[in-house]
Protein backbone atom coordinates (compact mmCIF):
# COMPACT_ATOMS: atom_id res chain seq x y z
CA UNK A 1 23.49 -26.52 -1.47
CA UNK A 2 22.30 -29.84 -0.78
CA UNK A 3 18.99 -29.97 1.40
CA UNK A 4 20.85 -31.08 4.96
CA UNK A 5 22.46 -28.26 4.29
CA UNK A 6 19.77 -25.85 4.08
CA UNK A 7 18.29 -27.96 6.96
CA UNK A 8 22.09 -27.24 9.14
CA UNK A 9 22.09 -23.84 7.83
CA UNK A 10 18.30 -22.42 8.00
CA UNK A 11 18.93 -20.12 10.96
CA UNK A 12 16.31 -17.38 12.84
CA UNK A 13 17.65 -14.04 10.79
CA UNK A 14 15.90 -11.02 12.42
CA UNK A 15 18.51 -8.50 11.33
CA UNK A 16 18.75 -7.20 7.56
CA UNK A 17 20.31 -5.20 4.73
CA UNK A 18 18.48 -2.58 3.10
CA UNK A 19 18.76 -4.05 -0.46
CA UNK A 20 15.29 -5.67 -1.61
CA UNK A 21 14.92 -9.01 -2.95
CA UNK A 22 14.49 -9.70 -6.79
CA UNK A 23 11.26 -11.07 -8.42
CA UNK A 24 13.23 -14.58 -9.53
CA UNK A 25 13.70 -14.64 -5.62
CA UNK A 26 10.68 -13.82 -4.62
CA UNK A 27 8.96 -16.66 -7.22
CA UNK A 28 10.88 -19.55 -6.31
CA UNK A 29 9.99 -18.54 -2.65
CA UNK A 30 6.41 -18.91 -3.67
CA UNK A 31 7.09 -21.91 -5.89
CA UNK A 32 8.44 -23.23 -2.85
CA UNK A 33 5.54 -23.12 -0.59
CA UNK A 34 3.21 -23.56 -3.45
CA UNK A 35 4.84 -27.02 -4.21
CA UNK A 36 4.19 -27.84 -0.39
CA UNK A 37 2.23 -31.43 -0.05
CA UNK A 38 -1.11 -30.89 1.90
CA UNK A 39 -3.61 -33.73 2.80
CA UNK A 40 -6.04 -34.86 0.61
CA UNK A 41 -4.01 -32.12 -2.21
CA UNK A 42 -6.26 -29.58 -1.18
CA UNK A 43 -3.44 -27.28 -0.76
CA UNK A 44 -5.44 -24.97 1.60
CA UNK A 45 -3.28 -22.00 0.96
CA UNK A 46 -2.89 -18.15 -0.23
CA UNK A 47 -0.13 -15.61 0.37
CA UNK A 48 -0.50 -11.63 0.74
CA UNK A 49 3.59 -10.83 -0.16
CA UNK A 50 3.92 -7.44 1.74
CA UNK A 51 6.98 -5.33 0.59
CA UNK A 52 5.19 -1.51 0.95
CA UNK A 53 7.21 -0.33 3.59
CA UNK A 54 4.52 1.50 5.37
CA UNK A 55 2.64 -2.18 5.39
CA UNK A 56 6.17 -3.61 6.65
CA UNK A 57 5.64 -1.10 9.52
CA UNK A 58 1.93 -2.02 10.20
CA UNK A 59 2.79 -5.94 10.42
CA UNK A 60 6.25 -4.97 12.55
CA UNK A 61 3.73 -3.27 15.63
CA UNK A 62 1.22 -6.21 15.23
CA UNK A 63 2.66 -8.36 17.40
CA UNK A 64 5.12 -9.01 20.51
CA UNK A 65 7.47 -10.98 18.03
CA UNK A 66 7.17 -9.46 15.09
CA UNK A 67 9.12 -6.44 15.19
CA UNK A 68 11.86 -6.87 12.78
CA UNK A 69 9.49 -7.10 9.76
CA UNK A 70 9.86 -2.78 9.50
CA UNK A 71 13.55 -3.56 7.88
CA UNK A 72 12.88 -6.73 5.98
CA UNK A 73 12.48 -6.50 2.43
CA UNK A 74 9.50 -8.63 2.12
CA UNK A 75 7.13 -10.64 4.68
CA UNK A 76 5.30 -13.27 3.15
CA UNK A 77 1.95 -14.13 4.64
CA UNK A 78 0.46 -17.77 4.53
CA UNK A 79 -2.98 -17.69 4.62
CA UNK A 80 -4.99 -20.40 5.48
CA UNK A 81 -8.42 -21.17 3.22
CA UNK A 82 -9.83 -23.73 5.43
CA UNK A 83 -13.15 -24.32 2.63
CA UNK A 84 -10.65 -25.96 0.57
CA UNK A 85 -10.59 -29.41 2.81
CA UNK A 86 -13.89 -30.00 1.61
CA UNK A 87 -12.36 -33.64 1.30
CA UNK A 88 -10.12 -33.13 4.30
CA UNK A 89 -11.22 -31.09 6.81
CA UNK A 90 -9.39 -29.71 9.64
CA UNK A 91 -5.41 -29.74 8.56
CA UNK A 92 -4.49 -26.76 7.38
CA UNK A 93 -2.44 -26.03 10.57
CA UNK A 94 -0.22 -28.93 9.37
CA UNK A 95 -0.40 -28.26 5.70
CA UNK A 96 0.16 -24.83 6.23
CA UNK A 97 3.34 -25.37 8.53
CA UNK A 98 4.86 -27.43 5.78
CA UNK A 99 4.33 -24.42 3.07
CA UNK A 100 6.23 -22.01 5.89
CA UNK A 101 9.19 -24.10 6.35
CA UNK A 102 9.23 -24.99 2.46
CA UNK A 103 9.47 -21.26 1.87
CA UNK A 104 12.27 -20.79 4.56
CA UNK A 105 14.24 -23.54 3.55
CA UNK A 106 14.49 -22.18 -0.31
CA UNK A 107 15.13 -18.42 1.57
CA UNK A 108 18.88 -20.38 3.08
CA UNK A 109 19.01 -22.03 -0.54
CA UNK A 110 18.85 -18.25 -2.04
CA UNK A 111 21.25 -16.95 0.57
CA UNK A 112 18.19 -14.80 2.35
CA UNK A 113 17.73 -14.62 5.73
CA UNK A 114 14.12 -15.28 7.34
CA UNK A 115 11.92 -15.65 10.58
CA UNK A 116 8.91 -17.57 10.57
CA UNK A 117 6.28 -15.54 13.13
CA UNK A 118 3.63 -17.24 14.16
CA UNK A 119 0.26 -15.95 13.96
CA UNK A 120 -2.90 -19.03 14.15
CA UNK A 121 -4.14 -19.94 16.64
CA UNK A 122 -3.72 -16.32 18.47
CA UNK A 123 -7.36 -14.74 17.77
CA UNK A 124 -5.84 -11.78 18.76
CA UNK A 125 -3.11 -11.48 16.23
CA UNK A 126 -5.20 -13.54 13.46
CA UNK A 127 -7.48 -10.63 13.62
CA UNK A 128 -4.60 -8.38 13.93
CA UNK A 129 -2.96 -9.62 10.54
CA UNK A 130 -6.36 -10.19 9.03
CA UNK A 131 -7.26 -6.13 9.32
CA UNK A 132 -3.49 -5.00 8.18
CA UNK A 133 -3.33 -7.15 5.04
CA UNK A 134 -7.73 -7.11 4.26
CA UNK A 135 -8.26 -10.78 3.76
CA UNK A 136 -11.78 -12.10 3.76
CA UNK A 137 -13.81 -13.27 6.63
CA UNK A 138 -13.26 -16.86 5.67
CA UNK A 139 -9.36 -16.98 5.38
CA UNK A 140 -7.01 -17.03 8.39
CA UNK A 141 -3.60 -15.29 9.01
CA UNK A 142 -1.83 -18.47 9.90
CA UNK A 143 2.16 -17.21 9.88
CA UNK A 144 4.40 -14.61 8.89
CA UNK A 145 7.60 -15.57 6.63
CA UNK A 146 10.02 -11.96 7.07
CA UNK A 147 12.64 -12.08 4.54
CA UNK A 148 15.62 -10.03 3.54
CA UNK A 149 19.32 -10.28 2.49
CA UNK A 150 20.65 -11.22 5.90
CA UNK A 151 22.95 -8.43 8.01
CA UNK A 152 23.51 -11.24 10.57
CA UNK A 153 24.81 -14.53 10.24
CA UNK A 154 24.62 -17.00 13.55
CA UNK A 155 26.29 -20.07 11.53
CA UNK A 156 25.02 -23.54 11.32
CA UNK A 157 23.99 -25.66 14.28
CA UNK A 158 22.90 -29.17 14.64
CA UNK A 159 20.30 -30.05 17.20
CA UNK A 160 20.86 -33.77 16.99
CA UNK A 161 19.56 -35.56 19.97
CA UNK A 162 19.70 -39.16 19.95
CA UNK A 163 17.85 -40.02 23.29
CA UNK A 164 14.71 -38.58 22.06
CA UNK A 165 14.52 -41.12 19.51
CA UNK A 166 12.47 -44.50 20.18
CA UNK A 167 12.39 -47.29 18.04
CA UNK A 168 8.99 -49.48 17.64
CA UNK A 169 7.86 -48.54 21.34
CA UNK A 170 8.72 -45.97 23.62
C-alpha cells in the first residue's frame, strides 16, 4: 500500500470483529506514532494501550462519541506530557495530532479499522479519561485511537477540493 493510498483508504471504522489484534500489530502502531515529528523533537508523548475489556467498557461510557470502544480490540490513548517542551512550549496539541493520525494511517496499512476520538481540550472528558486510565496530574488525555479488525468497510473517498486552494495570496 502506497501512502495516498492509506491516505484514500483511512476511513472512520466504528464497527468490529471480535478477533484481537497481534503484538507485531500493535508495535508498529506504536512505532508509528512514536516516529511522529514534534517541534523542537521534544516528542511530548505517552500512550496507555487499553485492551482489558472491562477498561474497553469504562472508556466506551466516557464520552458522547466514544461508544464503540466496548467491541474494539484495543484503544490506544495519546497522552500529552506538556513538561517535555521545555524548549518548545505550548505544541503538543499539534505534535500530538500528528502521532494520532500517524497511528491511524499504519492501522489502514495493517488492514485495521480505527476512530480517532477526541478528548483535549474537553476538561470534562480529559478528566474523564485521566481517572479511567490513572495518569498523573501533569499528563493530559489528549485523544483516543479505537482499533480492531474492521466488520465494516465504507470504501475509499477522495475529498479533493480545488477551490479551497490559494496560491501566494488569498
Amino acid at each position: 500500500m502506497t501512502v495516498e493510498q492509506a491516505i484514500l483508504e483511512r476511513r472512520s471504522i466504528r464497527r468490529y470483529t471480535e478477533a484481537p489484534l497481534t503484538e507485531e500489530q500493535l508495535t508498529k502502531l506504536l512505532r508509528a506514532a512514536m516516529n511522529t515529528p514534534s517541534a523542537c523533537d521534544c516528542r511530548p508523548w505517552e500512550f496507555v494501550v487499553v485492551r482489558d475489556k472491562e477498561q474497553l467498557a469504562r472508556l466506551a461510557a466516557a464520552g458522547k462519541y466514544t461508544g464503540m470502544a466496548k467491541d474494539a480490540a484495543a484503544v490506544i490513548v495519546i497522552i500529552a506530557s506538556p513538561a517535555r517542551q521545555e524548549i518548545c512550549p505550548g505544541f503538543f496539541p499539534q505534535d500530538c495530532g500528528a502521532v494520532a493520525m500517524n497511528i491511524w494511517l499504519q492501522a489502514t496499512e495493517l488492514g485495521l479499522g480505527a476512530v480517532w476520538c477526541g478528548v483535549y481540550p474537553d476538561e470534562r472528558l480529559t478528566a474523564k479519561i485521566a481517572e479511567i486510565v490513572a495518569t498523573p496530574e501533569d499528563q493530559i488525555p489528549f485523544g483516543l485511537i479505537v482499533i480492531g479488525n474492521p466488520a465494516e468497510n465504507p470504501g475509499p473517498r477522495d475529498r479533493y477540493e480545488p477551490e479551497r486552494i490559494h496560491f501566494d495570496r488569498w
